[in-house]
N, C-alpha and C. Protein backbone atom coordinates (compact mmCIF):
# COMPACT_ATOMS: atom_id res chain seq x y z
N UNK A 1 102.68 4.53 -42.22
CA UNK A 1 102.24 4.03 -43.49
C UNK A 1 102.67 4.97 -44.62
N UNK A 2 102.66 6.12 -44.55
CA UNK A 2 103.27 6.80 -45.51
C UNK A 2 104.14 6.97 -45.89
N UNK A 3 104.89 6.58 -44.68
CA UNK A 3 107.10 6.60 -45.12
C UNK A 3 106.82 5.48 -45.63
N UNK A 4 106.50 4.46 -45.51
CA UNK A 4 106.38 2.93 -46.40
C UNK A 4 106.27 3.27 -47.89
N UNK A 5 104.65 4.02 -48.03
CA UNK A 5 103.92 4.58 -49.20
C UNK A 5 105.36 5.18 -49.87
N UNK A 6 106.01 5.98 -49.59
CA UNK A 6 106.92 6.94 -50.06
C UNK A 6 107.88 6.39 -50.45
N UNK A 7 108.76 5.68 -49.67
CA UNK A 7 109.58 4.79 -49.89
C UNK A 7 109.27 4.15 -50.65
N UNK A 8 108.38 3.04 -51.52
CA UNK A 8 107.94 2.41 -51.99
C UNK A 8 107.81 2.86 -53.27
N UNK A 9 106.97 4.07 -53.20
CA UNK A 9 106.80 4.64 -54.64
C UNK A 9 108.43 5.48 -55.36
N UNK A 10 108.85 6.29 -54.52
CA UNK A 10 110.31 6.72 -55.02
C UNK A 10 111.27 5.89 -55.53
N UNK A 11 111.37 4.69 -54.78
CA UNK A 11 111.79 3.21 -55.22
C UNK A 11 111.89 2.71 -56.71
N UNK A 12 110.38 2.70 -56.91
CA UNK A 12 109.88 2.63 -58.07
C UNK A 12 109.84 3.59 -59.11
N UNK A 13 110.42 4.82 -59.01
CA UNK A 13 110.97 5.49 -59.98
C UNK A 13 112.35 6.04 -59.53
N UNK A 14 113.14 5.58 -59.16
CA UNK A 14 114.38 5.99 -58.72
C UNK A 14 115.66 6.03 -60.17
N UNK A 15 115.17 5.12 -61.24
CA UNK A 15 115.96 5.94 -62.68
C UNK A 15 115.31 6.51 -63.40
N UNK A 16 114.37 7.46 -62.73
CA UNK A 16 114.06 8.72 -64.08
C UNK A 16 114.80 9.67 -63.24
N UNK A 17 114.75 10.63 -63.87
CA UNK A 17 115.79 11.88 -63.81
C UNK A 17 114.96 12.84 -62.87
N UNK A 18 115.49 13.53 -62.07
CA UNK A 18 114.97 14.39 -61.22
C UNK A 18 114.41 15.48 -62.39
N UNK A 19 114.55 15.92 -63.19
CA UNK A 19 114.64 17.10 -64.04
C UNK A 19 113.28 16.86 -64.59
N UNK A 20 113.29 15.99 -65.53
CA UNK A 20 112.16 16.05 -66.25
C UNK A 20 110.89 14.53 -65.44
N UNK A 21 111.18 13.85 -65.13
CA UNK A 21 110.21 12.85 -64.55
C UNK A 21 109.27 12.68 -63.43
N UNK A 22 110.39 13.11 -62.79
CA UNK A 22 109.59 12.91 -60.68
C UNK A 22 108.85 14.02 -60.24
N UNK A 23 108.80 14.98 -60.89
CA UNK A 23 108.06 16.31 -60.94
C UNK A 23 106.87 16.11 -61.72
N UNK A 24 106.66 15.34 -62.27
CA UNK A 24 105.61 15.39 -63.19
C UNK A 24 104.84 14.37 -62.32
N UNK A 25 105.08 13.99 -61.24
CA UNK A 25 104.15 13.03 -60.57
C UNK A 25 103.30 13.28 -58.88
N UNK A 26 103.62 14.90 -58.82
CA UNK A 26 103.38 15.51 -57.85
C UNK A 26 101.81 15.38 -57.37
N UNK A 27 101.16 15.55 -58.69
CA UNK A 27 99.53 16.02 -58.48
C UNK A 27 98.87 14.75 -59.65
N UNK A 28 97.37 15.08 -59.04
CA UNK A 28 96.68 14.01 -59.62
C UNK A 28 96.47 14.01 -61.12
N UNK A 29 96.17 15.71 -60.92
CA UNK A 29 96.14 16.10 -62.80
C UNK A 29 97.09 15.82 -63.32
N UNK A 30 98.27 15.80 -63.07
CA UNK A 30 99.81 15.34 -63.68
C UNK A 30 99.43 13.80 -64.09
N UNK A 31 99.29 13.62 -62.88
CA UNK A 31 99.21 12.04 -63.07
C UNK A 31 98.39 11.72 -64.33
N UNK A 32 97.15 12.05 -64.09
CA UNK A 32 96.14 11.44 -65.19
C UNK A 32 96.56 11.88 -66.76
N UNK A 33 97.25 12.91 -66.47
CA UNK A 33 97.69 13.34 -67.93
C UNK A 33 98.43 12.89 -68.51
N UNK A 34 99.27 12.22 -68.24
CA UNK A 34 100.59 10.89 -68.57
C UNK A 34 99.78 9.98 -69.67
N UNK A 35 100.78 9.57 -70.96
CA UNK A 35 100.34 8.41 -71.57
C UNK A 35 100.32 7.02 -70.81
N UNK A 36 99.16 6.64 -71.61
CA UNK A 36 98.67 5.35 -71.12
C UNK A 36 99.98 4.81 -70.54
N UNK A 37 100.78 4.20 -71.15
CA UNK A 37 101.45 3.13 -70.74
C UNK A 37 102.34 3.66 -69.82
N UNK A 38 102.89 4.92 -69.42
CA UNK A 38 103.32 5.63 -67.79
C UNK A 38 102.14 5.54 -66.62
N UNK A 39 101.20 6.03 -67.45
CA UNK A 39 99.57 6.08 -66.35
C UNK A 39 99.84 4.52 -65.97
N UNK A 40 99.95 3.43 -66.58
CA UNK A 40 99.44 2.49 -65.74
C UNK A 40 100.58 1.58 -64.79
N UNK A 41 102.00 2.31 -64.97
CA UNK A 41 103.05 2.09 -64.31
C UNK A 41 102.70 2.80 -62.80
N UNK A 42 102.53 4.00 -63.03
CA UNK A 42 102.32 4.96 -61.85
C UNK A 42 101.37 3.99 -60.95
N UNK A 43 100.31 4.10 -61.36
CA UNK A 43 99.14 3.07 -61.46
C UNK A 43 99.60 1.91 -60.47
N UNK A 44 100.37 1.10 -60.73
CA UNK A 44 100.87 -0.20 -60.23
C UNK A 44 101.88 0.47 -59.50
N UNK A 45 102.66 1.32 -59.20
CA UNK A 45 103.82 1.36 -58.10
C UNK A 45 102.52 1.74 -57.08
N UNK A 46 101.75 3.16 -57.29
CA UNK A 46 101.03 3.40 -55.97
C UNK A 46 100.30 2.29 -55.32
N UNK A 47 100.08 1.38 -56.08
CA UNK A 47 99.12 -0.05 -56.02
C UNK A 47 100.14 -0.78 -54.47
N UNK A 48 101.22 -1.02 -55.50
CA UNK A 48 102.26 -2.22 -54.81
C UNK A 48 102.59 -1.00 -53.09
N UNK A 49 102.66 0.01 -53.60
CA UNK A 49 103.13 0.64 -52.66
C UNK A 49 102.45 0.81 -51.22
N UNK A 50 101.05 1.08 -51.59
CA UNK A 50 100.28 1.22 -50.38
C UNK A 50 100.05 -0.38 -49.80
N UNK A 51 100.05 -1.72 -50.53
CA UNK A 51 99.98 -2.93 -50.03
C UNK A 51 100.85 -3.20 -49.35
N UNK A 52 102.29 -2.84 -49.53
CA UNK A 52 103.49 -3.25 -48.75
C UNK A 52 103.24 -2.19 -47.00
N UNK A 53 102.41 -1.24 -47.32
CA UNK A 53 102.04 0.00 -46.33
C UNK A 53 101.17 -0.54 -45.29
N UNK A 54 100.31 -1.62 -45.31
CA UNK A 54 99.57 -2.29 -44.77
C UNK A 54 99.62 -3.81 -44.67
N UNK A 55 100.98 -4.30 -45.45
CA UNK A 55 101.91 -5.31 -44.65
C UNK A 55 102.43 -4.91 -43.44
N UNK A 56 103.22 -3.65 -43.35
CA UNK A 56 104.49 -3.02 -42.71
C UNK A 56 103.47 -3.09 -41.57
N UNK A 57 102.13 -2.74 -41.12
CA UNK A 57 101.53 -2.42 -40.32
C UNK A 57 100.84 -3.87 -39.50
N UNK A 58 101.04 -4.98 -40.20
CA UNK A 58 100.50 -6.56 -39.80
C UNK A 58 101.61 -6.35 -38.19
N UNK A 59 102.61 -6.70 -38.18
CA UNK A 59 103.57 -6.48 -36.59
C UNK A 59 102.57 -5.78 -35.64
N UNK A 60 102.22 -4.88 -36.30
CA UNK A 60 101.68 -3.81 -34.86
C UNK A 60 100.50 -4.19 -34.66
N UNK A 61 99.89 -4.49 -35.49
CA UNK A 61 98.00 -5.13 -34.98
C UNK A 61 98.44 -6.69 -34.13
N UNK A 62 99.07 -7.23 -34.78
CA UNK A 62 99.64 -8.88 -33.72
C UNK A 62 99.90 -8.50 -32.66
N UNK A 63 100.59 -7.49 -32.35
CA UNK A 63 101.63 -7.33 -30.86
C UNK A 63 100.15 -6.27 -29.84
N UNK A 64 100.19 -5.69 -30.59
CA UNK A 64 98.46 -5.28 -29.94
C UNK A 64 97.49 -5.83 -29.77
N UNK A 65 97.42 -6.61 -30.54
CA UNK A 65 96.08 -8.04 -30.21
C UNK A 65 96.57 -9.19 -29.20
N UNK A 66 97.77 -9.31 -29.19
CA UNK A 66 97.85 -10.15 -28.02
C UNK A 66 98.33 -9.42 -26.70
N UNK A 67 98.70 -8.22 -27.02
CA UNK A 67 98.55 -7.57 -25.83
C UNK A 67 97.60 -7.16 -24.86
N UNK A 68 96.66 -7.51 -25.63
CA UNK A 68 95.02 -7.06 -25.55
C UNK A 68 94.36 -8.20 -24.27
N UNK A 69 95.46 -9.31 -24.75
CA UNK A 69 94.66 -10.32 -24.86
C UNK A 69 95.34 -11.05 -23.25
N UNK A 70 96.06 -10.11 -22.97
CA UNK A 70 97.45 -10.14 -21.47
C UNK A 70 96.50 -9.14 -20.40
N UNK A 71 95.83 -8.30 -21.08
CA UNK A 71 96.00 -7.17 -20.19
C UNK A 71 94.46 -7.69 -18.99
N UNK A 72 94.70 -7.04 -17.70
CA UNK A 72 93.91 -7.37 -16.73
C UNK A 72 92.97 -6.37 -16.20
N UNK A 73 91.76 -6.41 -15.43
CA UNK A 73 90.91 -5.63 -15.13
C UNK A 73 91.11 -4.97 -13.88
N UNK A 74 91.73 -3.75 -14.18
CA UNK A 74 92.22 -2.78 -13.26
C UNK A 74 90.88 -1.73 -12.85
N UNK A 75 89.90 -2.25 -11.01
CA UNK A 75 89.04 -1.16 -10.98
C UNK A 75 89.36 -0.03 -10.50
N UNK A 76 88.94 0.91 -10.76
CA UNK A 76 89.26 2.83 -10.38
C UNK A 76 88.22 3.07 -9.26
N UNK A 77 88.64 3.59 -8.55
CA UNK A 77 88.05 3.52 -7.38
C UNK A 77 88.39 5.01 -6.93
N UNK A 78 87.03 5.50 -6.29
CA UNK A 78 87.74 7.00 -5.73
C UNK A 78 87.36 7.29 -4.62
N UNK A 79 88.22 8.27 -3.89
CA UNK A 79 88.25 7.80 -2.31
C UNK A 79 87.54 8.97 -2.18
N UNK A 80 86.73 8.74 -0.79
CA UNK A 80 85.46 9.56 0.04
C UNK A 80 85.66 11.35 -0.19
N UNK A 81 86.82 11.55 -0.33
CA UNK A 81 87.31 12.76 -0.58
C UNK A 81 87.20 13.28 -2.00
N UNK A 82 87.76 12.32 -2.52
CA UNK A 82 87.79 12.84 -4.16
C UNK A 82 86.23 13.31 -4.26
N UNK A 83 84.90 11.86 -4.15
CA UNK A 83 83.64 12.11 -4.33
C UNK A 83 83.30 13.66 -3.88
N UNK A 84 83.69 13.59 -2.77
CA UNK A 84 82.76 14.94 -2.23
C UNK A 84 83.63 16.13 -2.59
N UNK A 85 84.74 16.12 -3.40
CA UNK A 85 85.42 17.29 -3.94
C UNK A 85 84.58 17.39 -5.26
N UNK A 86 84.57 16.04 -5.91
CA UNK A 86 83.94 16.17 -7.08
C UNK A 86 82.40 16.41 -7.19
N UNK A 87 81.72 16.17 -6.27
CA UNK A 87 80.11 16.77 -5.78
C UNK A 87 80.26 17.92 -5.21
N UNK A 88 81.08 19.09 -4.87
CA UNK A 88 81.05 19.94 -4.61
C UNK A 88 81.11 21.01 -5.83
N UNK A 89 82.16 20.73 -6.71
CA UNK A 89 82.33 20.90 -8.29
C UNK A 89 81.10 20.60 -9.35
N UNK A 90 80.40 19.74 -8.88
CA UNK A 90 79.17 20.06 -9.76
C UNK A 90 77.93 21.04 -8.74
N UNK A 91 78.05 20.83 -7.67
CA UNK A 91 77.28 21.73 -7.05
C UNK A 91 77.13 23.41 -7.93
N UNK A 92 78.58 23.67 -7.80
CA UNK A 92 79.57 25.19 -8.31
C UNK A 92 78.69 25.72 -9.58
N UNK A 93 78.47 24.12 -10.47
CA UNK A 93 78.55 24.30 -11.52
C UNK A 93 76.69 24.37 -11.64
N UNK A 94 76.50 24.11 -11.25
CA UNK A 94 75.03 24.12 -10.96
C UNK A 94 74.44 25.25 -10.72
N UNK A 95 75.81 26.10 -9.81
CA UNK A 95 74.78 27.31 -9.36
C UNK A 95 75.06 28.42 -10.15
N UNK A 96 76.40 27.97 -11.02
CA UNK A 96 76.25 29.08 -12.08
C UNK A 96 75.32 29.84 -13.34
N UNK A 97 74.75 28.00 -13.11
CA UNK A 97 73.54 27.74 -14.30
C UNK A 97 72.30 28.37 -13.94
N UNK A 98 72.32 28.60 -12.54
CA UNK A 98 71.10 28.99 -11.96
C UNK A 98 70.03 28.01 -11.25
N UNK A 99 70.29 26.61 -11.08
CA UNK A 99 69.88 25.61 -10.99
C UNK A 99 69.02 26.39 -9.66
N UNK A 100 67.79 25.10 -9.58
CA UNK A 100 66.91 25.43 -8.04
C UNK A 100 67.79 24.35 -6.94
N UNK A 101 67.76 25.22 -5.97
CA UNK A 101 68.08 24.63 -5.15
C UNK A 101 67.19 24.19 -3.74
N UNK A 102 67.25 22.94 -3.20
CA UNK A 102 66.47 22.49 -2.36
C UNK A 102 66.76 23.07 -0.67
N UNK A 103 66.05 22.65 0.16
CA UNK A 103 65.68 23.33 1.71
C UNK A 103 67.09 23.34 2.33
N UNK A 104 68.06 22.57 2.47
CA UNK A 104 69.33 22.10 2.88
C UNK A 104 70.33 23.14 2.26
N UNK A 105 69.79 23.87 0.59
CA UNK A 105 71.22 24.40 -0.16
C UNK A 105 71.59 23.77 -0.94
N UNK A 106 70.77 22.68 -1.05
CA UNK A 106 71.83 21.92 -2.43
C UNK A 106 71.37 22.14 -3.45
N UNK A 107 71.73 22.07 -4.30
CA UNK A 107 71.12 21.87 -5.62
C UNK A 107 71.07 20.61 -6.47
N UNK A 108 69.43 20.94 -6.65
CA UNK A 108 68.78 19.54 -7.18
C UNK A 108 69.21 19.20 -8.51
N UNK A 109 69.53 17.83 -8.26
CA UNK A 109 70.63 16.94 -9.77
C UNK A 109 69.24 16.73 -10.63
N UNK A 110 69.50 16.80 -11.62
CA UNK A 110 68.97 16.74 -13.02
C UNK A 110 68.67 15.41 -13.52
N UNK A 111 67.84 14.58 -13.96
CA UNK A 111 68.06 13.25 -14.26
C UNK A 111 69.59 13.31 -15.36
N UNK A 112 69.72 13.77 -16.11
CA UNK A 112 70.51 14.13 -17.11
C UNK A 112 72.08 14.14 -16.50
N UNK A 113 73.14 13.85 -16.31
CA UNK A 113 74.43 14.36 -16.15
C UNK A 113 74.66 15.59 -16.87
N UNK A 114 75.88 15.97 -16.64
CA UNK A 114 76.26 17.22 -17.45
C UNK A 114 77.54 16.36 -18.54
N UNK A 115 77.76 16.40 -19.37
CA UNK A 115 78.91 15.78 -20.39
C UNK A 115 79.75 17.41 -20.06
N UNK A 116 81.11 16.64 -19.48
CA UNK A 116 82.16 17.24 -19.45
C UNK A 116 83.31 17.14 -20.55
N UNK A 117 83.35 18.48 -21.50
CA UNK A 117 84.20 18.08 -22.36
C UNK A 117 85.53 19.72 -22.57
N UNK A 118 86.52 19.37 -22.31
CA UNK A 118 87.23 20.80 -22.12
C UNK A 118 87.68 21.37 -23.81
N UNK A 119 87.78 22.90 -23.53
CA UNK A 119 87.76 23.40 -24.82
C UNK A 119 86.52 23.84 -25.73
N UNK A 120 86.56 24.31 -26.80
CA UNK A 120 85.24 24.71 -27.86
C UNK A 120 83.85 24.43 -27.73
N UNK A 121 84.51 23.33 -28.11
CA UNK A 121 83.51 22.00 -27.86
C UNK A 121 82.45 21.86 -26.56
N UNK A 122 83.26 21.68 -26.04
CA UNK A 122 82.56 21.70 -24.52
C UNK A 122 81.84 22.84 -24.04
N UNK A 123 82.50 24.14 -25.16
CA UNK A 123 82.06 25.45 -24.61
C UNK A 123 80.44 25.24 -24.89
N UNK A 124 80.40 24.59 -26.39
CA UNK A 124 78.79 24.79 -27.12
C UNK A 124 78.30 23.96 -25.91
N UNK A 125 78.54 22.73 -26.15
CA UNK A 125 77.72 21.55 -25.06
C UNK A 125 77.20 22.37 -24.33
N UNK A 126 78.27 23.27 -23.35
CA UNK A 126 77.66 23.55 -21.98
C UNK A 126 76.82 24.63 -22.15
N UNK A 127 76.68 25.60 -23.06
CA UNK A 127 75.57 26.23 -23.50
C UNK A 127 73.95 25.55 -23.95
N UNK A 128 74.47 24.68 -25.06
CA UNK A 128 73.00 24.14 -24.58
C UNK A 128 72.52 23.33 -23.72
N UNK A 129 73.23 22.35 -22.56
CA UNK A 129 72.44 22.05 -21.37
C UNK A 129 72.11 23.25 -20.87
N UNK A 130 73.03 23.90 -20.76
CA UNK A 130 72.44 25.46 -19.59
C UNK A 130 71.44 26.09 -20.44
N UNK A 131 71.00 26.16 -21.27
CA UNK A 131 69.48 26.69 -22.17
C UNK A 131 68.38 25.51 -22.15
N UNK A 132 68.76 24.18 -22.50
CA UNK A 132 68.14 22.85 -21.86
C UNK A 132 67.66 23.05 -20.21
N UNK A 133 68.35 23.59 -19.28
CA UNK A 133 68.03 23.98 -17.98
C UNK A 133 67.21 24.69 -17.72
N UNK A 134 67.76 25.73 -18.36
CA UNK A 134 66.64 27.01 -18.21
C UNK A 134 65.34 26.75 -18.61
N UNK A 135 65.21 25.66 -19.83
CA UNK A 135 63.53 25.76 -20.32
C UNK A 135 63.38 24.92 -19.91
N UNK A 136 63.60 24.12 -18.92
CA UNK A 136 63.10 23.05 -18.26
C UNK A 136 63.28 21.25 -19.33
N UNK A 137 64.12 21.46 -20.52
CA UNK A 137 63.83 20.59 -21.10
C UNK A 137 64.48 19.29 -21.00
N UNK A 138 65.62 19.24 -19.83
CA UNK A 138 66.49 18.03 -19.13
C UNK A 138 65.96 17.81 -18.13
N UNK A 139 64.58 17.55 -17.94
CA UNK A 139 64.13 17.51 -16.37
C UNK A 139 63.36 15.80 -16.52
């Protein structure tokens, strides 16, 4: 949308002079500072410009909406192995937290899941379930 936007607006001033005109249209304060009757040219190219920006973009919502409209229900399914790799991995993660664990060794699941999210983000999350744990307040 913005090469459209760009295209569109440069277009629309393509005979003023690099020197003194197209520079003066960089920033907003520039902009607003222009006499009226430039202000409301500017005005109408950014207008026309961003509409043709969200024409250009009508193709791609059609071809995605009926693609949408093709596509079939593919179920994910995970095999006996994966599960118990992936229940062993929250076990891990459980006992880092300090979780109680029951007569067998396991450790007892939480009504709560854990939200797995990698990076920063995920770092905070997993700090406060694991303080949520500790005070008992995901139980």
């Amino acid at each position: 949308m913005s090469s459209v936007v760009n295209n569109k607006v440069s277009d629309a001033f393509a005979g003023v002079s690099s020197s003194g005109g197209a520079t003066s249209y960089n920033s907003l304060g520039s902009i607003q500072s222009l006499p009226p009757a430039i202000l409301l040219q500017v005005q109408n190219a950014f207008s026309d410009a961003i509409r043709w920006a969200y024409v250009a973009l009508l193709p791609f919502v059609c071809i995605a909406a009926v693609s949408a409209f093709f596509l079939r229900e593919v179920k994910i399914e995970r095999s006996a192995e994966e599960e118990r790799s992936r229940e062993q991995e929250r076990q891990k993660q459980d006992a880092e937290l300090g979780q109680v664990t029951n007569e067998r060794g396991e450790v007892q699941r939480t009504s709560h899941p854990r939200i797995k999210i990698v990076g920063p983000i995920g770092a905070v999350i997993w700090c406060f379930q694991a303080i949520g744990d500790k005070m008992g307040l995901r139980k």
